[in-house]
C-alpha atoms as a PDB file:
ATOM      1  CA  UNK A   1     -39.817  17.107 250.939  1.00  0.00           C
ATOM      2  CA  UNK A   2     -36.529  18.081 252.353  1.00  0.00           C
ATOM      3  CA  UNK A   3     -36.135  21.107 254.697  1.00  0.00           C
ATOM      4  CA  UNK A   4     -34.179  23.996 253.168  1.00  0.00           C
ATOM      5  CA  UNK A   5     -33.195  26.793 254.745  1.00  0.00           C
ATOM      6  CA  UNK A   6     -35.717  29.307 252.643  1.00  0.00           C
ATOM      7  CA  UNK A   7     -38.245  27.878 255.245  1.00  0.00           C
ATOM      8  CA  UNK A   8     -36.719  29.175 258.193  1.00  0.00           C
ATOM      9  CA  UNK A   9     -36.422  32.835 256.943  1.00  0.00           C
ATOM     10  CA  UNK A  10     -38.661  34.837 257.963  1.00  0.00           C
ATOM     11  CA  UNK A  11     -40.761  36.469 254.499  1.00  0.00           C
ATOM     12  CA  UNK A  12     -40.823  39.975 256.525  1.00  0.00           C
ATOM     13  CA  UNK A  13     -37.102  40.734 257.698  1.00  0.00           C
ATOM     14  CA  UNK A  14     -35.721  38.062 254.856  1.00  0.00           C
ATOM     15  CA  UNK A  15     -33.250  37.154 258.248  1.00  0.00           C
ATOM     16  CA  UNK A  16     -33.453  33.896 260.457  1.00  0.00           C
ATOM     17  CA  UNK A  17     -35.985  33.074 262.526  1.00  0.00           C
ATOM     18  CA  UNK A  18     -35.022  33.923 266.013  1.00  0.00           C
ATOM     19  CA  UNK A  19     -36.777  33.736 269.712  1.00  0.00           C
ATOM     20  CA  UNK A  20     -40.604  33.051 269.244  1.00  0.00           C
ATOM     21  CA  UNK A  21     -41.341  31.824 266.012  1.00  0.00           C
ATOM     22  CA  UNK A  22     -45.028  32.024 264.752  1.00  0.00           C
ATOM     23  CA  UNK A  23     -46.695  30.867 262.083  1.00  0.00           C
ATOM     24  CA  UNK A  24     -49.825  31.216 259.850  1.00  0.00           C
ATOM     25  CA  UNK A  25     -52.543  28.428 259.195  1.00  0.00           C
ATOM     26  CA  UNK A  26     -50.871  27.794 256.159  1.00  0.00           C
ATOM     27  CA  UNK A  27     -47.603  26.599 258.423  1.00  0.00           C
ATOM     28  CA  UNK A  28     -45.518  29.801 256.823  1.00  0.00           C
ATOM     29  CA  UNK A  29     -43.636  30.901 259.647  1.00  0.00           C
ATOM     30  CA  UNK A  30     -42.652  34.641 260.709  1.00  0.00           C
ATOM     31  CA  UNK A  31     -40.941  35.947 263.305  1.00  0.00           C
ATOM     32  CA  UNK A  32     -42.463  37.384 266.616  1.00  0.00           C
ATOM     33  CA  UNK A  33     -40.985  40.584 266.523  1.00  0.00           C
ATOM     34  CA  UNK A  34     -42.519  40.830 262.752  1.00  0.00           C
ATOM     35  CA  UNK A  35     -45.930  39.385 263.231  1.00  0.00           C
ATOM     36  CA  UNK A  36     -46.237  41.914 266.144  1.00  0.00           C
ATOM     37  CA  UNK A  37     -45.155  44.927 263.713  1.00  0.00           C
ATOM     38  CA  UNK A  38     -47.267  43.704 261.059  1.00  0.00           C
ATOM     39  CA  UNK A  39     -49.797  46.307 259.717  1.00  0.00           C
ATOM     40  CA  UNK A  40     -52.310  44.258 258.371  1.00  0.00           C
ATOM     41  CA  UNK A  41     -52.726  40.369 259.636  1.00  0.00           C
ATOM     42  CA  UNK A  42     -51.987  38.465 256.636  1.00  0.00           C
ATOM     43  CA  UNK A  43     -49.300  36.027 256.411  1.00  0.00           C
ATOM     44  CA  UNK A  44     -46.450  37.899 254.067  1.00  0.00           C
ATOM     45  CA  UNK A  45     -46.107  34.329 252.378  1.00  0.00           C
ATOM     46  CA  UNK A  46     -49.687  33.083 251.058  1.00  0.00           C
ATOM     47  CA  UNK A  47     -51.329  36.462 252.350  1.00  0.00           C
ATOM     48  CA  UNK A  48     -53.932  34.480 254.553  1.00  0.00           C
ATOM     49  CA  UNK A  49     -55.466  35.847 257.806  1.00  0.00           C
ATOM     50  CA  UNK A  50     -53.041  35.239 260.721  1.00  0.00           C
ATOM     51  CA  UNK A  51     -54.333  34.399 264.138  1.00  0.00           C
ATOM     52  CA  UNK A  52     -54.383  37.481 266.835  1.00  0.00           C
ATOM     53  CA  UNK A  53     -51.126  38.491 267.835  1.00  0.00           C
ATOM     54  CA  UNK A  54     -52.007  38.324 271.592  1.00  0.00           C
ATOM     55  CA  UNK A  55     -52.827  34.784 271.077  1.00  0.00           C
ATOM     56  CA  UNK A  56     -50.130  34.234 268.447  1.00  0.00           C
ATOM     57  CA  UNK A  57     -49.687  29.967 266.896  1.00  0.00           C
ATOM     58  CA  UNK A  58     -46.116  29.065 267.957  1.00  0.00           C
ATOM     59  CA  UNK A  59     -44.332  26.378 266.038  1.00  0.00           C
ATOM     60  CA  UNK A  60     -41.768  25.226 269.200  1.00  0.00           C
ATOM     61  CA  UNK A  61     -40.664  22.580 267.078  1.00  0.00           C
ATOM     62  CA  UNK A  62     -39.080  25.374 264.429  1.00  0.00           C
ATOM     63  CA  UNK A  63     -37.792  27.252 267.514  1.00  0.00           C
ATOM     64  CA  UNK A  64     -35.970  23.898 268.023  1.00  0.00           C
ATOM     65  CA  UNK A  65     -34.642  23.341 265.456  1.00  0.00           C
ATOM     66  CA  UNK A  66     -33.341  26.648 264.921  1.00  0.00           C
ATOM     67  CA  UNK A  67     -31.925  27.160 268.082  1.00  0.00           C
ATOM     68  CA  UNK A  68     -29.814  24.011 267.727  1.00  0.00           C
ATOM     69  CA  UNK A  69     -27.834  25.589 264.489  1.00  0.00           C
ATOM     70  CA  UNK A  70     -24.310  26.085 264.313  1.00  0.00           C
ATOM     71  CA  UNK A  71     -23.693  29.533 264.599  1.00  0.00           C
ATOM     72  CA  UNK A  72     -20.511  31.825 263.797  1.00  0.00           C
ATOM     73  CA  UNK A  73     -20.126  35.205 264.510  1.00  0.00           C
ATOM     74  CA  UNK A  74     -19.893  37.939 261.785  1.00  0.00           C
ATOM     75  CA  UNK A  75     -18.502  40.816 263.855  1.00  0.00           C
ATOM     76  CA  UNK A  76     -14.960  39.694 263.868  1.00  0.00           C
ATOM     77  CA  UNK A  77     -14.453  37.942 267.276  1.00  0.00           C
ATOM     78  CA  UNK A  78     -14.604  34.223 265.918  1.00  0.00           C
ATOM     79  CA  UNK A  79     -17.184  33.071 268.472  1.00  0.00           C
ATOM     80  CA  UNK A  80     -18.971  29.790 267.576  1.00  0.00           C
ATOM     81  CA  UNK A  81     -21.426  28.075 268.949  1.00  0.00           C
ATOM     82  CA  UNK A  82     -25.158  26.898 268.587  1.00  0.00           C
ATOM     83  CA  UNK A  83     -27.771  29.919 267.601  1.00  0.00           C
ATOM     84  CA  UNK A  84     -28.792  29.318 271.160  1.00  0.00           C
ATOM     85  CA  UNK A  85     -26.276  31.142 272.608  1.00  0.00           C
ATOM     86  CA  UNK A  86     -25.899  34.082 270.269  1.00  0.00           C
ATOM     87  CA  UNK A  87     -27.854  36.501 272.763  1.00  0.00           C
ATOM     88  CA  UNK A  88     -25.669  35.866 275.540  1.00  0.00           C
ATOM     89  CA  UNK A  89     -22.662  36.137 273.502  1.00  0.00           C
ATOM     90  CA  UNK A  90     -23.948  39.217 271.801  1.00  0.00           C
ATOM     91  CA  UNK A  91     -24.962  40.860 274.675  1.00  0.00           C
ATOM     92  CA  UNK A  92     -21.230  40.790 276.114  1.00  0.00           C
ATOM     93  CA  UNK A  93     -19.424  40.525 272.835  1.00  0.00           C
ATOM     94  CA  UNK A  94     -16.945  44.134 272.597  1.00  0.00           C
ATOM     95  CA  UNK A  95     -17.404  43.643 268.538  1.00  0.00           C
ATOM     96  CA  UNK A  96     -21.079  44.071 268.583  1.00  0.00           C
ATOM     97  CA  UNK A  97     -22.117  47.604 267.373  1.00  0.00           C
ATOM     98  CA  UNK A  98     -25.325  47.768 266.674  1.00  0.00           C
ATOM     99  CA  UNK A  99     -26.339  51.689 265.779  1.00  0.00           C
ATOM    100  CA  UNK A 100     -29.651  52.994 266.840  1.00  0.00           C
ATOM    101  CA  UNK A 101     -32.094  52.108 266.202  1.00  0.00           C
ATOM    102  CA  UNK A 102     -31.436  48.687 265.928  1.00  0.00           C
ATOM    103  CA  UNK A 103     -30.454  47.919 269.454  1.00  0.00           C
ATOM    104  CA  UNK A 104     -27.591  50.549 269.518  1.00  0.00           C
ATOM    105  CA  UNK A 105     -25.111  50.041 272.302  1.00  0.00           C
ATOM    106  CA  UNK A 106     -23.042  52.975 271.607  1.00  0.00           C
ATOM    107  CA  UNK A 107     -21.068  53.085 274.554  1.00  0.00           C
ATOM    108  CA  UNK A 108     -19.523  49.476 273.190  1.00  0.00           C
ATOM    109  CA  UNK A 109     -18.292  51.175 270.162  1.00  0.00           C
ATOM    110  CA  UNK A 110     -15.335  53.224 272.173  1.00  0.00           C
ATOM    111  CA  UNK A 111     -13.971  49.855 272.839  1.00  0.00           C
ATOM    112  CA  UNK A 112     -13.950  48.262 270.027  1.00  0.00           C
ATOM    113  CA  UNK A 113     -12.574  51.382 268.075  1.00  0.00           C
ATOM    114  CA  UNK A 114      -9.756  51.873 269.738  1.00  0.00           C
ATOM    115  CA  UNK A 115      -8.908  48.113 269.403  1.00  0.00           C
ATOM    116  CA  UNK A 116      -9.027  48.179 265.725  1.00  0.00           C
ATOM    117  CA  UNK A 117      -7.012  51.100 266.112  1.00  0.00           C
ATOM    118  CA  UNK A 118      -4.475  49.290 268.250  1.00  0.00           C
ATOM    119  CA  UNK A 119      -5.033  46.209 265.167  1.00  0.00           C
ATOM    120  CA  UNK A 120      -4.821  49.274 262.581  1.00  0.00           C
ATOM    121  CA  UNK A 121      -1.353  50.830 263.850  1.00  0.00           C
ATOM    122  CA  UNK A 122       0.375  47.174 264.077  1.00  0.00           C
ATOM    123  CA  UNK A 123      -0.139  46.052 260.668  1.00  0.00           C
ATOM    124  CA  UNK A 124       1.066  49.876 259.382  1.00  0.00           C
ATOM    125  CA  UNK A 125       4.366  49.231 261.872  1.00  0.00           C
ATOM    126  CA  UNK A 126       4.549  46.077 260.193  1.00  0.00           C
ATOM    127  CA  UNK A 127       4.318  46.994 256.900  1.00  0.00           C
ATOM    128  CA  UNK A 128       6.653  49.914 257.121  1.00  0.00           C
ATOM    129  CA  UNK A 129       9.198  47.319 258.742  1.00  0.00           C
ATOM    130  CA  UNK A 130       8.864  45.025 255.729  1.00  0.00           C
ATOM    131  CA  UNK A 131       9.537  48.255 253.209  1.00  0.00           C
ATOM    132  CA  UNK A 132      12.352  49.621 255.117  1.00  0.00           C
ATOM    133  CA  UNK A 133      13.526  45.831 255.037  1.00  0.00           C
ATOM    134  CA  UNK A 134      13.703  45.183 250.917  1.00  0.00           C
ATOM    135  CA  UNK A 135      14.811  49.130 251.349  1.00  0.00           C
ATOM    136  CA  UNK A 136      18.145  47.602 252.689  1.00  0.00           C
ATOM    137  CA  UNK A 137      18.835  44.675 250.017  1.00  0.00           C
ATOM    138  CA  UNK A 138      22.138  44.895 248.697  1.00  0.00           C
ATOM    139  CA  UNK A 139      22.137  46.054 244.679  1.00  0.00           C
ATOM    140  CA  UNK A 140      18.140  45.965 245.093  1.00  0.00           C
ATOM    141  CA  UNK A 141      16.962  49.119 243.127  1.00  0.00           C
ATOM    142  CA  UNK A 142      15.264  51.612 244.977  1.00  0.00           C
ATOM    143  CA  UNK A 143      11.409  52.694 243.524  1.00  0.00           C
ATOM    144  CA  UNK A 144      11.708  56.062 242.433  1.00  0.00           C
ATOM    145  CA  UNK A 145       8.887  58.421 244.505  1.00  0.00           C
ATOM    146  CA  UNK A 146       6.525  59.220 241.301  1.00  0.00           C
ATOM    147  CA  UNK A 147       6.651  62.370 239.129  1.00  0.00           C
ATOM    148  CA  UNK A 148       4.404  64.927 239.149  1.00  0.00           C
ATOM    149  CA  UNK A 149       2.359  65.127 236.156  1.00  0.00           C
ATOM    150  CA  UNK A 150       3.323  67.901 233.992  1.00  0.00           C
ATOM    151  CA  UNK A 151       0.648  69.679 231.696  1.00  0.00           C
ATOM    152  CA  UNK A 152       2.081  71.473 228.969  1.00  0.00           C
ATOM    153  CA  UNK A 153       0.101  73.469 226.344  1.00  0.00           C
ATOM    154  CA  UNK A 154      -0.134  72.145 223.223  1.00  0.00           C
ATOM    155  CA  UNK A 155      -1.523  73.905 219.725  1.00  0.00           C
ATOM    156  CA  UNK A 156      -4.116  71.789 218.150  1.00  0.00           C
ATOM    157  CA  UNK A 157      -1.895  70.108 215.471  1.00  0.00           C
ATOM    158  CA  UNK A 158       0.016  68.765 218.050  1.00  0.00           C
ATOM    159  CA  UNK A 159      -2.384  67.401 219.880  1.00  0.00           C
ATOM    160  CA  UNK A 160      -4.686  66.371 217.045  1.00  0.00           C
ATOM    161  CA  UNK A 161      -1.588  64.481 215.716  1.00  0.00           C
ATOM    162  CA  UNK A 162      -0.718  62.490 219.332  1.00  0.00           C
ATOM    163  CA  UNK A 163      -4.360  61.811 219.405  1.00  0.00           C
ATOM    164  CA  UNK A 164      -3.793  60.226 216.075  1.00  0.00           C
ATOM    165  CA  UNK A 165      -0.575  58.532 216.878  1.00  0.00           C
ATOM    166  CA  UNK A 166      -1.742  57.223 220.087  1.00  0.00           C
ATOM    167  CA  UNK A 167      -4.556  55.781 218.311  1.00  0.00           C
ATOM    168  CA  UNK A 168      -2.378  53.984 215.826  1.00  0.00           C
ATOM    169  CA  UNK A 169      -0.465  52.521 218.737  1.00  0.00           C
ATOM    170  CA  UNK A 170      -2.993  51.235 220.064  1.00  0.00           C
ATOM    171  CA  UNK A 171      -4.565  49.280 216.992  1.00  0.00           C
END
């Protein structure tokens, strides 16, 4: 039986398997910051009774394995590495912003906003430079600003008929 990755979700947050990883009789792992929150002590996967979760059972080989995946960042920094070092990197990474209450570090988000501002107000600079650019093409027609819509009453033969005659069109 090849391993897929379904095995090394975790059946309670549906995310990765991270830190400690323990598992159920069954070999159905979860991970430690689940099996502590867990109301009841069955395994989420085959619902069996899991061992105490003061004396949890580990499966270090899992934690291996895991830890020694290729990891990429999602935030927007382009940090790779192994899933090893995500912590560390998280921990000082300006593109983290975790809101409360999962782990909020607010006080990183002042950074990172006003960089994607700064990010924001180049690619508007650069944008405006390309229009004003094709703006100054010799014989290139200029783009009309659009019109206002104009509502006009109509009777209800009138508009009975365009309704009509835009129906035809259409067909």
């Amino acid at each position: 039986m090849a391993l897929a990755a379904d095995h090394l979700v975790c059946p309670a947050c549906l995310d990765v398997c991270d830190g400690h990883i323990h598992q159920c009789p069954q070999g159905h792992l979860i991970c430690s910051e689940c099996d502590r929150s867990l109301a009841s002590r069955t395994c989420p996967t085959c619902r069996g009774a899991l061992p105490s979760a003061e004396a949890p059972e580990r499966n270090r080989f899992a934690e291996r394995m895991i830890a020694a995946l290729p990891y990429a960042a999602w935030a927007g920094c382009g940090w790779t590495g192994l899933r090893a070092g995500q912590p560390e990197h998280e921990a000082a990474c300006v593109y983290v912003s975790e809101v409360a209450p999962l782990k909020a570090r607010l006080a990183d988000l002042e950074p990172r906003a006003q960089h994607l501002q700064a990010r924001g107000d180049a690619a508007n600079e650069e944008l405006q430079a390309r229009v004003e650019a094709l703006a100054s093409i010799p014989g290139r027609k200029q783009p009309q600003p659009p019109r206002p819509l104009q509502s006009r009453p109509r009777d209800a033969a009138t508009a009975s008929a365009a309704g009509v005659e835009a129906g035809r069109r259409h067909i």
